[in-house]
Protein backbone atom coordinates (compact mmCIF):
# COMPACT_ATOMS: atom_id res chain seq x y z
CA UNK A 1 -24.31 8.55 4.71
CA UNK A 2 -23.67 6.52 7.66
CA UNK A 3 -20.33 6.70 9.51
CA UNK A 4 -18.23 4.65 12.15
CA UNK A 5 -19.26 5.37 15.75
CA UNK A 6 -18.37 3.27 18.85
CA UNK A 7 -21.48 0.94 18.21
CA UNK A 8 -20.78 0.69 14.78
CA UNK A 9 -20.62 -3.08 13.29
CA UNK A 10 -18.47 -2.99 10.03
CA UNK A 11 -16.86 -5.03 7.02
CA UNK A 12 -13.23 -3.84 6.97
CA UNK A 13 -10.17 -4.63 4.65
CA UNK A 14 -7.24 -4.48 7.91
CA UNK A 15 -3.85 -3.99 5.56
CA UNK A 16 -0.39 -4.83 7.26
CA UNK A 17 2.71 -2.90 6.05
CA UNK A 18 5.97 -3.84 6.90
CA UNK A 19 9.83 -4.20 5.21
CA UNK A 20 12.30 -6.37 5.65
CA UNK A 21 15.55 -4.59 4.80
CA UNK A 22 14.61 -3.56 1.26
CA UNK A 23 11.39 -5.69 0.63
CA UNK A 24 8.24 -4.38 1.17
CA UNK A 25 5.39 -6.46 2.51
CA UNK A 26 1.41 -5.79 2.09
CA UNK A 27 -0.44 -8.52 4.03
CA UNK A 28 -4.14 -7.90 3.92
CA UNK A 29 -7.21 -9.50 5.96
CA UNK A 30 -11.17 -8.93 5.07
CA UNK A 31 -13.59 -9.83 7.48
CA UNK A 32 -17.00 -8.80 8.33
CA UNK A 33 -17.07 -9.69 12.47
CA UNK A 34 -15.59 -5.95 13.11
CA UNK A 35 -17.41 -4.50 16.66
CA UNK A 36 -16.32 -1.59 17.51
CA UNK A 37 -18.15 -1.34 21.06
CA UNK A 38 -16.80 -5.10 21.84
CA UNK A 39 -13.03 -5.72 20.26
CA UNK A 40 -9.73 -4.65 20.58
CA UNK A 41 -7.72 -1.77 18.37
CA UNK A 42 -4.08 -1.86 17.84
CA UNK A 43 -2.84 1.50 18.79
CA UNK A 44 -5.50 4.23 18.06
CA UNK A 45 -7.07 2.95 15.28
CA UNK A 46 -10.72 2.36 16.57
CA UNK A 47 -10.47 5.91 17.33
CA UNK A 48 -8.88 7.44 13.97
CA UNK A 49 -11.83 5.17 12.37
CA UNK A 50 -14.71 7.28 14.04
CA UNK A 51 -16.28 9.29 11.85
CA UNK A 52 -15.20 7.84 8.92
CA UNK A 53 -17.87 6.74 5.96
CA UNK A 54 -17.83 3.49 3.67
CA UNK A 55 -15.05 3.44 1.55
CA UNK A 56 -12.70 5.95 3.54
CA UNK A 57 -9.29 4.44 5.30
CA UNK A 58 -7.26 5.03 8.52
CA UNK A 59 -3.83 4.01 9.32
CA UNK A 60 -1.51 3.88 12.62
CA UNK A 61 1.72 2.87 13.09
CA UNK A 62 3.05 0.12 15.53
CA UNK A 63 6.70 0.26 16.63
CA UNK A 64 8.20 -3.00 17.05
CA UNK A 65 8.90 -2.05 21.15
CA UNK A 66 4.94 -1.60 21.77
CA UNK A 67 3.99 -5.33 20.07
CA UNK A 68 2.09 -7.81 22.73
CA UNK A 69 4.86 -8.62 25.18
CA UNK A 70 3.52 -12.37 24.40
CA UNK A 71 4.14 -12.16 21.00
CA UNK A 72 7.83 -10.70 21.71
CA UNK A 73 9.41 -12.21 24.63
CA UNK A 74 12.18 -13.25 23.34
CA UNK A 75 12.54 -16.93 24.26
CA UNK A 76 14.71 -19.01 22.19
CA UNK A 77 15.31 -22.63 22.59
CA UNK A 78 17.38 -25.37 22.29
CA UNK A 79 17.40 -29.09 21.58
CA UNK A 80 18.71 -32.54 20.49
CA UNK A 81 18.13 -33.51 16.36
CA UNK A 82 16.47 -36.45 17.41
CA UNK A 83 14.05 -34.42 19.38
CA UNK A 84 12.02 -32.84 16.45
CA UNK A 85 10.15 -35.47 15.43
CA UNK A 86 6.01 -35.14 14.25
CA UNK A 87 3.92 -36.24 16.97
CA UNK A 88 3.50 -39.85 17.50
CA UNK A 89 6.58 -40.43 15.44
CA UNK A 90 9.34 -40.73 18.29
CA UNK A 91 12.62 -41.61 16.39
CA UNK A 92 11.68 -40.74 13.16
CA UNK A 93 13.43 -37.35 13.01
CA UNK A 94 12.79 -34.36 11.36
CA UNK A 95 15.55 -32.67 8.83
CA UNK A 96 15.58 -28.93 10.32
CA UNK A 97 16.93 -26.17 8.09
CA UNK A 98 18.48 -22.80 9.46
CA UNK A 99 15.88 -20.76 8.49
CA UNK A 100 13.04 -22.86 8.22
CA UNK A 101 9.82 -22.98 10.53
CA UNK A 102 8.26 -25.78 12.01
CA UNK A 103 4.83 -26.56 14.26
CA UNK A 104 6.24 -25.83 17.85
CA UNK A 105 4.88 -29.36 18.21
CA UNK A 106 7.60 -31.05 16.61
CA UNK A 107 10.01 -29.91 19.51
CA UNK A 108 9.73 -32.54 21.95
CA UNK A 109 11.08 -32.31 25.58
CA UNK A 110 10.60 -28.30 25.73
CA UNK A 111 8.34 -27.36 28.87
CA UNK A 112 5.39 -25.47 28.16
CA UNK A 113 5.37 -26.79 24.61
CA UNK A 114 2.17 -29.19 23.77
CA UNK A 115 2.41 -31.46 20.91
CA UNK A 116 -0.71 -29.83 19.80
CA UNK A 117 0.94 -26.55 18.93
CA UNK A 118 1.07 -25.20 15.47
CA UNK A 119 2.39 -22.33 16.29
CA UNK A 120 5.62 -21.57 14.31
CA UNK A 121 8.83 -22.31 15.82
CA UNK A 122 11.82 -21.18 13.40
CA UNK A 123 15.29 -22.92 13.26
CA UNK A 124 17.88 -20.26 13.82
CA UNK A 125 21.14 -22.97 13.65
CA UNK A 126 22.22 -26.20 13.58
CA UNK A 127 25.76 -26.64 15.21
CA UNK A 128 27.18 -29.32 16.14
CA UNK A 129 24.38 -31.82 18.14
CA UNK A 130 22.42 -28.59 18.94
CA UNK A 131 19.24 -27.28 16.99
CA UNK A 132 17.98 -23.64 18.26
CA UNK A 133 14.40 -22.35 17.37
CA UNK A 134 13.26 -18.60 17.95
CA UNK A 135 9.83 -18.87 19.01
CA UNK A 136 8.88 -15.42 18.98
CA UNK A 137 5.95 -13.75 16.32
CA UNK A 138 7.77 -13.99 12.96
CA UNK A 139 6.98 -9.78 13.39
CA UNK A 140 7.69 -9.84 16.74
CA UNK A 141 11.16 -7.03 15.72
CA UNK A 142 9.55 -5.40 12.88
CA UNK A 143 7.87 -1.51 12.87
CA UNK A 144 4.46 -2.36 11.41
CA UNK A 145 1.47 0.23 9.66
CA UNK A 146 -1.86 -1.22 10.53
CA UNK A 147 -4.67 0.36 8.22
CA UNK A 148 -8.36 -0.32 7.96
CA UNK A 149 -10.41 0.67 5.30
CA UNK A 150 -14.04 0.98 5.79
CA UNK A 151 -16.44 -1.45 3.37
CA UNK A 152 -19.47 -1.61 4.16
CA UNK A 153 -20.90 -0.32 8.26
CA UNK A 154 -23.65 -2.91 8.85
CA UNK A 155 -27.36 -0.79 9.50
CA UNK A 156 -28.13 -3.83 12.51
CA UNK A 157 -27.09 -2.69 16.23
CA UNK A 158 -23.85 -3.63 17.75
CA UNK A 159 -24.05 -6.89 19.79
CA UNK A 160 -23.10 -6.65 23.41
CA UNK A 161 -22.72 -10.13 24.04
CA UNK A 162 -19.96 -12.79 22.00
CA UNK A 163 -16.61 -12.99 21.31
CA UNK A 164 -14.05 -10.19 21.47
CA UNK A 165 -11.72 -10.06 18.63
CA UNK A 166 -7.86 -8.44 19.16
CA UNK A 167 -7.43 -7.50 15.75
CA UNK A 168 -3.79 -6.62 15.71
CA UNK A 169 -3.45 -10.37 16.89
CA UNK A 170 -6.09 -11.35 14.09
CA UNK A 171 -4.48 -9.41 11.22
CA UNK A 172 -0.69 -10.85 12.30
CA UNK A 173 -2.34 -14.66 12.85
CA UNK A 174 -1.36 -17.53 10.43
CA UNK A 175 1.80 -16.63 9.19
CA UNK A 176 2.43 -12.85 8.19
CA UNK A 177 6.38 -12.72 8.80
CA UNK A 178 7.37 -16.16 7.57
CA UNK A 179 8.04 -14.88 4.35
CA UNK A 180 11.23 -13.04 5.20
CA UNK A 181 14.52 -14.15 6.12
CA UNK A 182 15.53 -14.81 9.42
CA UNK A 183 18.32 -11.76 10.10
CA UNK A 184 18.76 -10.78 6.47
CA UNK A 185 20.22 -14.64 6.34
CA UNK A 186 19.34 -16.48 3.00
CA UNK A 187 17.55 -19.89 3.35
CA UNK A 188 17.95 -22.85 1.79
CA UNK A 189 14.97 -24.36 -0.26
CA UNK A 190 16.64 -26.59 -3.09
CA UNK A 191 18.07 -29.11 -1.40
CA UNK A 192 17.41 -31.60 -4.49
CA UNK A 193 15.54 -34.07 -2.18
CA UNK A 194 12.86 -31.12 -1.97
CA UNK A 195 12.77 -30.38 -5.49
CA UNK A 196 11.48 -33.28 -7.01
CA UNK A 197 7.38 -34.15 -7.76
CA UNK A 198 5.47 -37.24 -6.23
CA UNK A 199 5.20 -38.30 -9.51
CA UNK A 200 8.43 -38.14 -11.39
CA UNK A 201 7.18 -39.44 -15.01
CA UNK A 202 7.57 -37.14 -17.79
CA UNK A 203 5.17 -33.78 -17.27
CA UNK A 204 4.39 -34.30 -21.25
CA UNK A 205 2.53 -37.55 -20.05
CA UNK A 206 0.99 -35.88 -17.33
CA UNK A 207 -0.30 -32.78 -19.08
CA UNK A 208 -0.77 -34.11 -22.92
CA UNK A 209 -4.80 -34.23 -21.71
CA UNK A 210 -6.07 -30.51 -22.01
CA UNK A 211 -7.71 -29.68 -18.88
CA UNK A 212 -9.74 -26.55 -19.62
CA UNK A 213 -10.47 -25.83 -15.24
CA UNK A 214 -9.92 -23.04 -13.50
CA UNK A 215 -7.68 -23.83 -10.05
CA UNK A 216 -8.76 -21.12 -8.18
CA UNK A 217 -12.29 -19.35 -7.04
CA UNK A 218 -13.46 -16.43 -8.70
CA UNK A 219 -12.75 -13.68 -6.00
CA UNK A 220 -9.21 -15.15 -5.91
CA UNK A 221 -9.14 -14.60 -9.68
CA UNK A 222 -9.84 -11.31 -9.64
CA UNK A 223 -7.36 -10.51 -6.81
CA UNK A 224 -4.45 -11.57 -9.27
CA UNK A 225 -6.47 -9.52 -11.65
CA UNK A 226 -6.43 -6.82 -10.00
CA UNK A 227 -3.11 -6.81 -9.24
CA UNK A 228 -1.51 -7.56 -12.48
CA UNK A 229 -3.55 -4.79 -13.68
CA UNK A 230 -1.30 -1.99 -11.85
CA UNK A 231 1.95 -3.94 -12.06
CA UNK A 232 1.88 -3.97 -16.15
CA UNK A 233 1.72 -0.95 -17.73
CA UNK A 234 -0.62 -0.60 -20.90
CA UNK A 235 0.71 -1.45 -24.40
CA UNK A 236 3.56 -3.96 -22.77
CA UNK A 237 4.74 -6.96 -24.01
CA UNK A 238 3.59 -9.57 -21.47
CA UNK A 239 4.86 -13.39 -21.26
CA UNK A 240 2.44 -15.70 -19.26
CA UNK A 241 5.18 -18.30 -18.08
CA UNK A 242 3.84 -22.15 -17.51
CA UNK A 243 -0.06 -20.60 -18.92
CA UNK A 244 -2.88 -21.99 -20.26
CA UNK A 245 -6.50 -20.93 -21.32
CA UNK A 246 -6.57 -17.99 -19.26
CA UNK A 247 -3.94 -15.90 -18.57
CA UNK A 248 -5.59 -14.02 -15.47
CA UNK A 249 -5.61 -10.85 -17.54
CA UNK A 250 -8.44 -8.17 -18.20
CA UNK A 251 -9.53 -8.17 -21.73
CA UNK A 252 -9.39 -3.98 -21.27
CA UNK A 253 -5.68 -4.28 -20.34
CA UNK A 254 -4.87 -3.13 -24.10
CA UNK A 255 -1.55 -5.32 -24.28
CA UNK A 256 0.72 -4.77 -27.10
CA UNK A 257 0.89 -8.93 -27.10
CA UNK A 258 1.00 -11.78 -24.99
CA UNK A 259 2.90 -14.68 -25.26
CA UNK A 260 1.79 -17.99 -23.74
CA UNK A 261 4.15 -20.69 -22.70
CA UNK A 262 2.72 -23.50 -21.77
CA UNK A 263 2.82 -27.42 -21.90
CA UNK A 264 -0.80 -28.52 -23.52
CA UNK A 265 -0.85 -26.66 -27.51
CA UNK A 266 -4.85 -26.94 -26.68
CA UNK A 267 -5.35 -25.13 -24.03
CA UNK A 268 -2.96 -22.19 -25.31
CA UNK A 269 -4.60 -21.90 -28.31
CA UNK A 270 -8.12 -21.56 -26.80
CA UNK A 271 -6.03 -18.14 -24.78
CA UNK A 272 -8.94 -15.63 -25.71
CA UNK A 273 -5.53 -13.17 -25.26
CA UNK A 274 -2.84 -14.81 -26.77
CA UNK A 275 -0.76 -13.45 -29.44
CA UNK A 276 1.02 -16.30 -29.55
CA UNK A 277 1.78 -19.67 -28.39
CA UNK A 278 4.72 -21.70 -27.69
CA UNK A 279 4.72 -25.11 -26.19
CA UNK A 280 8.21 -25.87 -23.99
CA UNK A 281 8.97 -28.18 -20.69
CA UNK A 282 10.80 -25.91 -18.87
CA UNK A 283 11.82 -29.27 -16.49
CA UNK A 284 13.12 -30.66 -19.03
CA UNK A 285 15.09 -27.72 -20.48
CA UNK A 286 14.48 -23.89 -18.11
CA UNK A 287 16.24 -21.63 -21.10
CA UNK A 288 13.52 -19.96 -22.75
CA UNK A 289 13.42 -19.11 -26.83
CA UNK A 290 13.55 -15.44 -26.72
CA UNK A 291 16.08 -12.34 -27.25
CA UNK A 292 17.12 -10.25 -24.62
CA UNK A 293 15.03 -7.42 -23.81
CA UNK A 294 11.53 -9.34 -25.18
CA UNK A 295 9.21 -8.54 -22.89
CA UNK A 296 7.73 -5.89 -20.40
CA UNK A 297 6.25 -8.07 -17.96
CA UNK A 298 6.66 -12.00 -17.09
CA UNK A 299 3.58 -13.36 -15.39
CA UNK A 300 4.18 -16.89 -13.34
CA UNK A 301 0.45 -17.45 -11.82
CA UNK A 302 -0.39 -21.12 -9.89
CA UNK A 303 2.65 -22.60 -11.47
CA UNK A 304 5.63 -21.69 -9.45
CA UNK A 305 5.39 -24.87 -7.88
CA UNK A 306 5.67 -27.13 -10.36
CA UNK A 307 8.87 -25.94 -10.76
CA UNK A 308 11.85 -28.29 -10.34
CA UNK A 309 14.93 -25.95 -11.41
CA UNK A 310 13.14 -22.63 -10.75
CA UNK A 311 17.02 -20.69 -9.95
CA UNK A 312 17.76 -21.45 -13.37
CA UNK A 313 14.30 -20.35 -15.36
CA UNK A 314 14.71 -16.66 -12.66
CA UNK A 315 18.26 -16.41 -14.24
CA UNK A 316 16.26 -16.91 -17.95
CA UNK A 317 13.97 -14.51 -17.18
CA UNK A 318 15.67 -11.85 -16.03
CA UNK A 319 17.79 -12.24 -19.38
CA UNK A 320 14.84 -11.96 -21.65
CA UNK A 321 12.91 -9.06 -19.68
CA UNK A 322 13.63 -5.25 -20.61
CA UNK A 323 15.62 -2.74 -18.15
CA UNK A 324 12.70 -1.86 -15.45
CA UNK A 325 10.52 -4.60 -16.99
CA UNK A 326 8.27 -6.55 -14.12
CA UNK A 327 8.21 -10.12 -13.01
CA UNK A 328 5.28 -11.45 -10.95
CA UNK A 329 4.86 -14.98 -9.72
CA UNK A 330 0.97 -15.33 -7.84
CA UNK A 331 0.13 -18.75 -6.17
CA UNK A 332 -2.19 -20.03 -3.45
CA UNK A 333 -2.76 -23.19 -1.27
CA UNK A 334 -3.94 -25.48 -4.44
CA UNK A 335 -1.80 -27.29 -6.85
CA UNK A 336 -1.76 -30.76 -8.84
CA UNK A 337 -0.61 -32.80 -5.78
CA UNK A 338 1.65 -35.24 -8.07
CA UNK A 339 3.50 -32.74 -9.77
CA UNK A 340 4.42 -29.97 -7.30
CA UNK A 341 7.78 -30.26 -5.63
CA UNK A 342 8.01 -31.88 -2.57
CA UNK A 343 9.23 -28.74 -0.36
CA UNK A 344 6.22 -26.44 -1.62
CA UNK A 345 3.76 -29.44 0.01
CA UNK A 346 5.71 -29.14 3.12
CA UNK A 347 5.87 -25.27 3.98
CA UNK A 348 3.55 -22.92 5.50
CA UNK A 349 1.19 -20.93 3.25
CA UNK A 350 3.41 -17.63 3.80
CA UNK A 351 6.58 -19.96 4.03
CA UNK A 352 6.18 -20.66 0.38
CA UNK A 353 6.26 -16.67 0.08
CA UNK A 354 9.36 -16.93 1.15
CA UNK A 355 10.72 -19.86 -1.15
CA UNK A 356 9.66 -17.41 -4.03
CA UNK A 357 11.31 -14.61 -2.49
CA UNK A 358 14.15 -16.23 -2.10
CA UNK A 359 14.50 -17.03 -5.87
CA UNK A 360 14.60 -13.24 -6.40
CA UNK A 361 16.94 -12.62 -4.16
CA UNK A 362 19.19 -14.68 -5.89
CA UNK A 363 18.96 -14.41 -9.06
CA UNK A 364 21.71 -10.95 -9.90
CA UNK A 365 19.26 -8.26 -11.60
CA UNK A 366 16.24 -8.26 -9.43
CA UNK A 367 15.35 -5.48 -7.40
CA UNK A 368 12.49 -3.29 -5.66
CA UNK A 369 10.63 -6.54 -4.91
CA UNK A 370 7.73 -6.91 -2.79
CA UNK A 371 5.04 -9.29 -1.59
CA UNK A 372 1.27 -8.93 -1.19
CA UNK A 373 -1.33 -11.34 0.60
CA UNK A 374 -4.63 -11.45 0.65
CA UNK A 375 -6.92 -13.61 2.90
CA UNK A 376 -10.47 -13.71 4.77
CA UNK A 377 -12.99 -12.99 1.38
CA UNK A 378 -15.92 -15.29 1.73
CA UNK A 379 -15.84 -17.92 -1.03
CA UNK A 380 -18.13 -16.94 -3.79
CA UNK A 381 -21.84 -18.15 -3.89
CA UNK A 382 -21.68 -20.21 -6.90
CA UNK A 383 -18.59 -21.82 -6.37
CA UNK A 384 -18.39 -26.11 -6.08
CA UNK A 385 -16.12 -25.91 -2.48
CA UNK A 386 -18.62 -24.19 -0.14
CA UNK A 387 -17.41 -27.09 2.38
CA UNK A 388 -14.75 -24.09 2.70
CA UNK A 389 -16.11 -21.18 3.73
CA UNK A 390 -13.31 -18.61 2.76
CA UNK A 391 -12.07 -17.75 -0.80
CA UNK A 392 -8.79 -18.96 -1.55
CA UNK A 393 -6.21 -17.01 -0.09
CA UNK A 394 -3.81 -15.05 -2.72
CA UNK A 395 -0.18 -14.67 -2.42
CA UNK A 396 2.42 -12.86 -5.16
CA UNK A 397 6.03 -11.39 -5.20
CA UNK A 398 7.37 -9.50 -7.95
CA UNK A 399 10.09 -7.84 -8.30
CA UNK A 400 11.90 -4.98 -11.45
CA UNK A 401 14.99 -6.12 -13.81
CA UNK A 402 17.41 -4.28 -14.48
């Protein structure tokens, strides 16, 4: 069998590891451009990788003290309220939030900063007429395991010529960090003004059509799949919260029931899964009909958002989940534009990681939580949106009652 040498070209899953306090964090990136005579190793990765056959792994660890000194130099900032403001919208400003991140754009008046920037410039505090922004890599302080697991080494020579990819910059690119709080320091992301829809009719009116779609591509599906599969033990009792007609669930799971809550009775009942059904607007009332100690597992999957009271459905759930019992909320970057709140449409991808983590963190009961991410996959053939070329990306948190 063939095996990685230093002219090797390769398709590698790059994992990122990392906790914040007692969170842990798996952030993973697929991509088939690896070179290993042309790019850049963190550590001594390319190295532990030699050797090594399809489907075999190697991991190093990266101390927070040996990141890129450009990712980690420390520069903070400081300006004027009225000087965040979106490009081209001078005196219009923007609300900033301790905690929050924002495009490095919006801060006007900072030198070296171009209006252009999206990099991600977080608001540390708001005191008096004073806004401060780190401006540092979101992982810029944290000890980090890079891993790469080997699948599929490509049988075509290694190109000399092209770009040269830094992959501990590639794997820590577009937002792995922004999920956790800045300095163990909870953040505020229901503010009502953020928690309301575009479209503030009833959601009965909205969803009393049954609209038998799937919102995300197939490889994304079977991510969540995947993962559900070795959070939820076999023979549990499983609630799919805010479902529909498919419950992102293998048929081979052997379930000892599901329950589907949902708002269209159509689409539950046509749940290949479902042992039973129950209709409920948790906007319009977040307790849910069920004893203590119901269910095993609680799945939330591309619903979260949709969400305008979520603190108080957490608190509900942890009530009706048994000691040990798993909650698991999956999303990505597409939603029904008029009825997600107005926060989610404004936060970074791995931002909204955060908004969900943050409703774990406070709701009493919840612990050994972690996130997972998953990004890069190339969008399936057959799929409608190949005017995008990746699959959709995957984020989920979950977390064990007590």
């Amino acid at each position: 069998m063939q095996k990685i040498d230093k002219m090797s070209r390769a398709t590698i899953q790059f994992g990122l590891d990392w906790n914040s306090g007692a969170i842990q964090h798996c952030d993973q990136l697929w991509t088939d451009r690896v070179n290993m005579w042309r790019d850049i190793f963190p550590e001594d990765l390319a190295t532990a990788l030699f050797g090594k056959q399809e489907g075999e792994k190697a991991a190093v660890n990266v101390n927070a003290g040996s990141f890129p000194e450009h990712l980690r130099n420390r520069k903070t900032v400081g300006l004027k309220p009225s000087c965040l403001y979106r490009p081209g919208e001078q005196g219009i400003s923007v609300p900033a939030v301790p905690g929050r991140f924002y495009p490095q754009g919006f801060l006007h008046g900072i030198p070296g900063i171009f209006q252009t920037s999206t990099a991600p410039a977080r608001c540390i505090s708001q005191e008096d007429n004073r806004l401060s922004f780190d401006l540092n890599h979101p992982l810029a302080d944290y000890d980090l395991t890079i891993s790469a697991e080997i699948l599929s080494i490509h049988p075509e020579k290694v190109e000399r010529g092209g770009r040269c990819e830094e992959w501990l910059e590639q794997i820590c690119a577009n937002g792995p960090g922004m999920q956790a709080r800045y300095q163990g320091r909870a953040t505020d992301f229901f503010a009502p003004r953020g928690m309301r829809p575009a479209d503030t009719s009833p959601d009965h009116l909205f969803y009393e059509k049954p609209r038998m779609v799937q919102h995300l591509d197939a490889t994304a599906r079977q991510t969540i799949r995947d993962q559900y599969g070795k959070l939820i033990a076999p023979g549990a009792r499983v609630l799919d919260l805010m479902g529909s007609w498919d419950s992102h669930l293998s048929e081979n799971h052997a379930l000892r029931s599901l329950t589907v809550l949902g708002m269209n009775r159509t689409e539950l009942e046509a749940n290949p899964l479902a042992t039973e059904s129950v209709v409920r607007d948790l906007n319009q009332d977040p307790s849910l009909p069920f004893a203590e100690n119901s269910f095993d597992a609680v799945l939330c999957t591309a619903s979260i958002e949709y969400l305008i009271n979520p603190l108080a459905v957490f608190t509900e759930i942890q009530r009706i989940l048994a000691p040990g019992g798993v909650l698991a909320v999956a999303f990505s970057n597409r939603w029904f534009p008029p009825k997600a709140v107005r926060i989610w449409t404004e936060l970074h991808e791995f931002e909204r990681l955060g908004m969900v983590l943050e409703m774990f963190q406070r709701t009493p009961g919840f612990s050994d939580i972690h996130t997972f991410s998953r990004r890069g996959e190339p969008r399936p053939e057959d799929d409608p949106h190949q005017e995008i070329r990746e699959s959709d990306p995957v984020f989920i948190a979950w977390a064990t009652g007590s």
